[in-house]
N, C-alpha and C. Protein backbone atom coordinates (compact mmCIF):
# COMPACT_ATOMS: atom_id res chain seq x y z
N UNK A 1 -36.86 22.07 -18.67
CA UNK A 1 -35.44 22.24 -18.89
C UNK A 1 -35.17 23.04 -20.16
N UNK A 2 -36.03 22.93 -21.32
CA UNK A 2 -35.64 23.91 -22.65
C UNK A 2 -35.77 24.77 -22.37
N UNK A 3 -37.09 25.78 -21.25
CA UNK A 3 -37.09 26.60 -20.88
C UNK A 3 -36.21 27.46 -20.43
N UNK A 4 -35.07 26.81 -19.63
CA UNK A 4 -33.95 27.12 -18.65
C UNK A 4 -33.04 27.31 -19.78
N UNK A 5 -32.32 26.52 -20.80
CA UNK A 5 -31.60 26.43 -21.71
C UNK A 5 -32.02 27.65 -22.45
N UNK A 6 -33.04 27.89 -22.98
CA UNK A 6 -33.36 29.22 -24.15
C UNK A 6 -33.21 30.47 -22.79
N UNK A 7 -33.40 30.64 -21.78
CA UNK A 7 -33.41 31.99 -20.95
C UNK A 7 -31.77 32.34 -21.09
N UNK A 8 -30.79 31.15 -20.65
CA UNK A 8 -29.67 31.11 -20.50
C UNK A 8 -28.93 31.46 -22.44
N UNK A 9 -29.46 31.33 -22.86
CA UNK A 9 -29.24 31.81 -24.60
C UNK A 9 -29.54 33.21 -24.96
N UNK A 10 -30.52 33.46 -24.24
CA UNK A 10 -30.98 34.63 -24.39
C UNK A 10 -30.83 35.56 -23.89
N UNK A 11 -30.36 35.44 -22.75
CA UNK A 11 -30.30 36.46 -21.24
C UNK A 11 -30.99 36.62 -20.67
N UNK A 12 -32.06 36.50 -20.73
CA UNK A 12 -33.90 36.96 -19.89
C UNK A 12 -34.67 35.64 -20.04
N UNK A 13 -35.07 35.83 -19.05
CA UNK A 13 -36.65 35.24 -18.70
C UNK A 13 -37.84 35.94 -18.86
N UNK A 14 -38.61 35.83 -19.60
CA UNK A 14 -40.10 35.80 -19.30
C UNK A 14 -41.38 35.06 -18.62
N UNK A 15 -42.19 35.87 -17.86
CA UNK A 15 -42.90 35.72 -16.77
C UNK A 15 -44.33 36.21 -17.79
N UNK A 16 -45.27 35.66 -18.73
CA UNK A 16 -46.16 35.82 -19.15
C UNK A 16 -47.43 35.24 -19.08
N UNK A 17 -47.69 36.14 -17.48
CA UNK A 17 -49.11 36.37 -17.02
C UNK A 17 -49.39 34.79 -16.31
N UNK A 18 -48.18 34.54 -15.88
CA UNK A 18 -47.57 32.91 -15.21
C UNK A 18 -47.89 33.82 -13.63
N UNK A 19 -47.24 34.65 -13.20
CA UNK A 19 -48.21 35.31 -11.85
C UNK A 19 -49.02 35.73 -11.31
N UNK A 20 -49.58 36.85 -12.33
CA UNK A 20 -51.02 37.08 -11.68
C UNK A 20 -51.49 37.56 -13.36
N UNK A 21 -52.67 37.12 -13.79
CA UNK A 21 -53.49 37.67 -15.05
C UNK A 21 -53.27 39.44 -15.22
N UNK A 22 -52.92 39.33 -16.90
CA UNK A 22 -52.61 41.00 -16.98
C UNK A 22 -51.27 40.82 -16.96
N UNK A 23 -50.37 40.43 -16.11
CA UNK A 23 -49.16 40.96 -15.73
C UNK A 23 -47.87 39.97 -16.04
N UNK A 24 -46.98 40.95 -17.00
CA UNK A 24 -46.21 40.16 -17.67
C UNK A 24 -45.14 40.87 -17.75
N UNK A 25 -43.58 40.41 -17.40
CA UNK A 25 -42.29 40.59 -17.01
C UNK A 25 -41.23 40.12 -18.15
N UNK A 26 -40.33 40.60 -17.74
CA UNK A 26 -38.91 40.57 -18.15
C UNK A 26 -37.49 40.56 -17.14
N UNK A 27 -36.72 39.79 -17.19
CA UNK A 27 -35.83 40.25 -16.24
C UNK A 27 -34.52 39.19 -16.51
N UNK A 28 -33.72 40.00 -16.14
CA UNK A 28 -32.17 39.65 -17.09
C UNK A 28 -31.41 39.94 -15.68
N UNK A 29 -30.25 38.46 -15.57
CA UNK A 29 -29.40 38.81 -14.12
C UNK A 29 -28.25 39.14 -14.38
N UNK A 30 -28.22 40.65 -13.44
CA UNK A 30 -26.53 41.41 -13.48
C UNK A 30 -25.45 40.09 -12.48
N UNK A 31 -24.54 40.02 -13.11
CA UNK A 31 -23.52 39.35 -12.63
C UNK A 31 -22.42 40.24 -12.17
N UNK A 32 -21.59 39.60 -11.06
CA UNK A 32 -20.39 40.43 -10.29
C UNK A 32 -18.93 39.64 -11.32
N UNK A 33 -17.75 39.57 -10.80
CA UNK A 33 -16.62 39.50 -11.38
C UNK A 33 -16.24 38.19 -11.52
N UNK A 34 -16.96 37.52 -10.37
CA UNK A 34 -16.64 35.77 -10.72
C UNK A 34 -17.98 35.32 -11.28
N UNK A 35 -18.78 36.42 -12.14
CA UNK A 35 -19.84 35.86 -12.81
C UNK A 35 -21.15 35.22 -12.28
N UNK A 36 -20.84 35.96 -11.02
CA UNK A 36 -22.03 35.04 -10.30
C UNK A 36 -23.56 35.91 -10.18
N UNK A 37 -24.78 35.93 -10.20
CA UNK A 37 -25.41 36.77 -10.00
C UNK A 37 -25.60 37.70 -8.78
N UNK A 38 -25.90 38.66 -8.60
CA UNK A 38 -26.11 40.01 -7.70
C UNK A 38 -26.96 40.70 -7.64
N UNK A 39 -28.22 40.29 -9.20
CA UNK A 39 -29.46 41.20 -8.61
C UNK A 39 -29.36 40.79 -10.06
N UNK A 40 -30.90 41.61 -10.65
CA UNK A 40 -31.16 41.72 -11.91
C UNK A 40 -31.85 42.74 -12.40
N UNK A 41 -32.39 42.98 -13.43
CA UNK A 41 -33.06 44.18 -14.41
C UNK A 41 -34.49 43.73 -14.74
N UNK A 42 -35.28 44.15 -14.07
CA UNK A 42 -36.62 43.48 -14.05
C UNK A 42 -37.44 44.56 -14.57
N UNK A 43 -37.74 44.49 -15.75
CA UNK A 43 -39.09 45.42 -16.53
C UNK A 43 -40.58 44.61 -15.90
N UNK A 44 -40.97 45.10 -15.01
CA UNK A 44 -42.47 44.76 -14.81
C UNK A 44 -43.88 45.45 -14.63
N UNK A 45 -44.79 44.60 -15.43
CA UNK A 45 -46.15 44.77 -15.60
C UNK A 45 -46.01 45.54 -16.72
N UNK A 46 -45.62 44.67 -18.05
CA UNK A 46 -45.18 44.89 -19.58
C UNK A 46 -46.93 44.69 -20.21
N UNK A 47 -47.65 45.74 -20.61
CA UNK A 47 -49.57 45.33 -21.24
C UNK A 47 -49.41 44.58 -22.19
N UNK A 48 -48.35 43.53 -22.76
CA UNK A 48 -48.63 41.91 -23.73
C UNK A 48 -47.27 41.39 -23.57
N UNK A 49 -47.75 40.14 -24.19
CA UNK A 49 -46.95 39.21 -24.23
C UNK A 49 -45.73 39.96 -25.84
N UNK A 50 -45.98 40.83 -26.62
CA UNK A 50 -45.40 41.31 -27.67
C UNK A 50 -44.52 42.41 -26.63
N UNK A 51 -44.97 43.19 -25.64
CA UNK A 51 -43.93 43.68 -25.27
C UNK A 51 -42.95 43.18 -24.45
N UNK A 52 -43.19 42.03 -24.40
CA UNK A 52 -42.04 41.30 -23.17
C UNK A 52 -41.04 40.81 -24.03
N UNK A 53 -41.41 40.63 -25.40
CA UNK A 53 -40.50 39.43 -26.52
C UNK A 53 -39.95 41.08 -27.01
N UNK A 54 -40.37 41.89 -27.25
CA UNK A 54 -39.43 43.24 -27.06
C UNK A 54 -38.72 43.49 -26.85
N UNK A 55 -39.28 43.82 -25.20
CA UNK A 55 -38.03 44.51 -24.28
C UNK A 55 -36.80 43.56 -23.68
N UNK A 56 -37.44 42.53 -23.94
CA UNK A 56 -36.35 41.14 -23.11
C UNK A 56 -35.03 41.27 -23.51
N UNK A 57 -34.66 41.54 -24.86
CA UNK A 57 -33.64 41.55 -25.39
C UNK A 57 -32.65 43.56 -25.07
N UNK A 58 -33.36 44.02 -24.90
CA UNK A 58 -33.32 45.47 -24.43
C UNK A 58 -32.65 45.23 -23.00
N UNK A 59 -33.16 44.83 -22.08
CA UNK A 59 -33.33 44.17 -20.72
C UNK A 59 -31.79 43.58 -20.72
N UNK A 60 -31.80 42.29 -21.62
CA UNK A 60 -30.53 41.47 -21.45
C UNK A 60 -29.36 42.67 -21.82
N UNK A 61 -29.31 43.66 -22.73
CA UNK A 61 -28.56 43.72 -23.06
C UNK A 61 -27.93 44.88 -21.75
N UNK A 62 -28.70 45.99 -21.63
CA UNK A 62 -28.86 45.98 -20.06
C UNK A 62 -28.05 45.75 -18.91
N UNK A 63 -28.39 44.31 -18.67
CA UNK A 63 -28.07 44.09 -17.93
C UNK A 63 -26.29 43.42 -17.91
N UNK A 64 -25.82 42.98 -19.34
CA UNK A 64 -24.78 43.05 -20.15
C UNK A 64 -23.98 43.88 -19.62
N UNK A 65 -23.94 44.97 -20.18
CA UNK A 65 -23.22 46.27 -19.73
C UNK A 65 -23.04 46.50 -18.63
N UNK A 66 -24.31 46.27 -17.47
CA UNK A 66 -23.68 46.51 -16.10
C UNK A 66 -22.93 45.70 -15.76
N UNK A 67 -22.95 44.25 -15.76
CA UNK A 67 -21.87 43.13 -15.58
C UNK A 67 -20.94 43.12 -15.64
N UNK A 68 -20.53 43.85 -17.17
CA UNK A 68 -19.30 44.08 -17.74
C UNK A 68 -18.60 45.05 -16.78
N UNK A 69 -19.34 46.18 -16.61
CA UNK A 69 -18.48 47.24 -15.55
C UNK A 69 -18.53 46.32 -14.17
N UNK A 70 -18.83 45.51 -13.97
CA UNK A 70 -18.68 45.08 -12.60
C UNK A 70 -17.68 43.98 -12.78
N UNK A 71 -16.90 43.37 -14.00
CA UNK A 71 -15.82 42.99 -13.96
C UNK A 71 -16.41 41.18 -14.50
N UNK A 72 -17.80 41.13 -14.73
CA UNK A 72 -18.25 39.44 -15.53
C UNK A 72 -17.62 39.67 -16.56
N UNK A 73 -17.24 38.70 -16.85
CA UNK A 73 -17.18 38.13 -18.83
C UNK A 73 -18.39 37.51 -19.15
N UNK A 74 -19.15 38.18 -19.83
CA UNK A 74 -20.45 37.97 -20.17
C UNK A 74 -20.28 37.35 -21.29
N UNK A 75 -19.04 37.37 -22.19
CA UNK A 75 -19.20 37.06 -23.80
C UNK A 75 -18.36 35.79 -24.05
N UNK A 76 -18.07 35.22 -22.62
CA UNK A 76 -17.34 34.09 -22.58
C UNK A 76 -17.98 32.61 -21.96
N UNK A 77 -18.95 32.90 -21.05
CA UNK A 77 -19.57 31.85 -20.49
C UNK A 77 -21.15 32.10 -20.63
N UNK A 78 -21.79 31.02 -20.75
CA UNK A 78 -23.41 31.05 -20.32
C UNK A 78 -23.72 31.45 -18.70
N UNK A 79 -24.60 32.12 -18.72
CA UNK A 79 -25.43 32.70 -17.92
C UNK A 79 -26.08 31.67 -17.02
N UNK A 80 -26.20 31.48 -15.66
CA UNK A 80 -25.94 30.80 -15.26
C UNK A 80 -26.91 31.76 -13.55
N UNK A 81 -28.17 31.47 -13.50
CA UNK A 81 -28.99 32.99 -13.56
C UNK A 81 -29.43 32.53 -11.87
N UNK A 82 -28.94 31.14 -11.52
CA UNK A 82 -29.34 30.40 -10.36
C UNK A 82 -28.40 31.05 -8.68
């Protein structure tokens, strides 16, 4: 559950080498106008765990902006990525 709580703080999830060895992700969910998710921004097969704590925040922000043009209030509610 802290897990879920810090992604939702953060905007992204990380996937580090939790799927297949070597291979490590990022990915932040675009939301539509009632804030609901619609897809997301997935950086994958990142070569460390230093580039995922990187780009994650790159990623969220990302995926921020598209939301916003699609009519979410991103800066009003938690993320909610289910």
């Amino acid at each position: 559950m802290k897990e879920i709580e810090q992604c939702r703080k953060d905007w992204f999830a990380e996937d580090l080498e939790e799927t297949a060895p070597g291979l490590n992700a990022v990915a932040s969910p675009v939301l539509d106008h009632n804030n609901s998710p619609i897809g997301y921004i997935i950086l994958l097969g990142l070569s460390s765990a230093d580039a995922a704590h990187r780009y994650g925040p790159l990623a969220a922000e990302a995926a921020k902006a598209l939301s916003r043009q699609l009519g979410a209030r991103v800066d009003t509610a938690p993320v909610d990525p289910t």
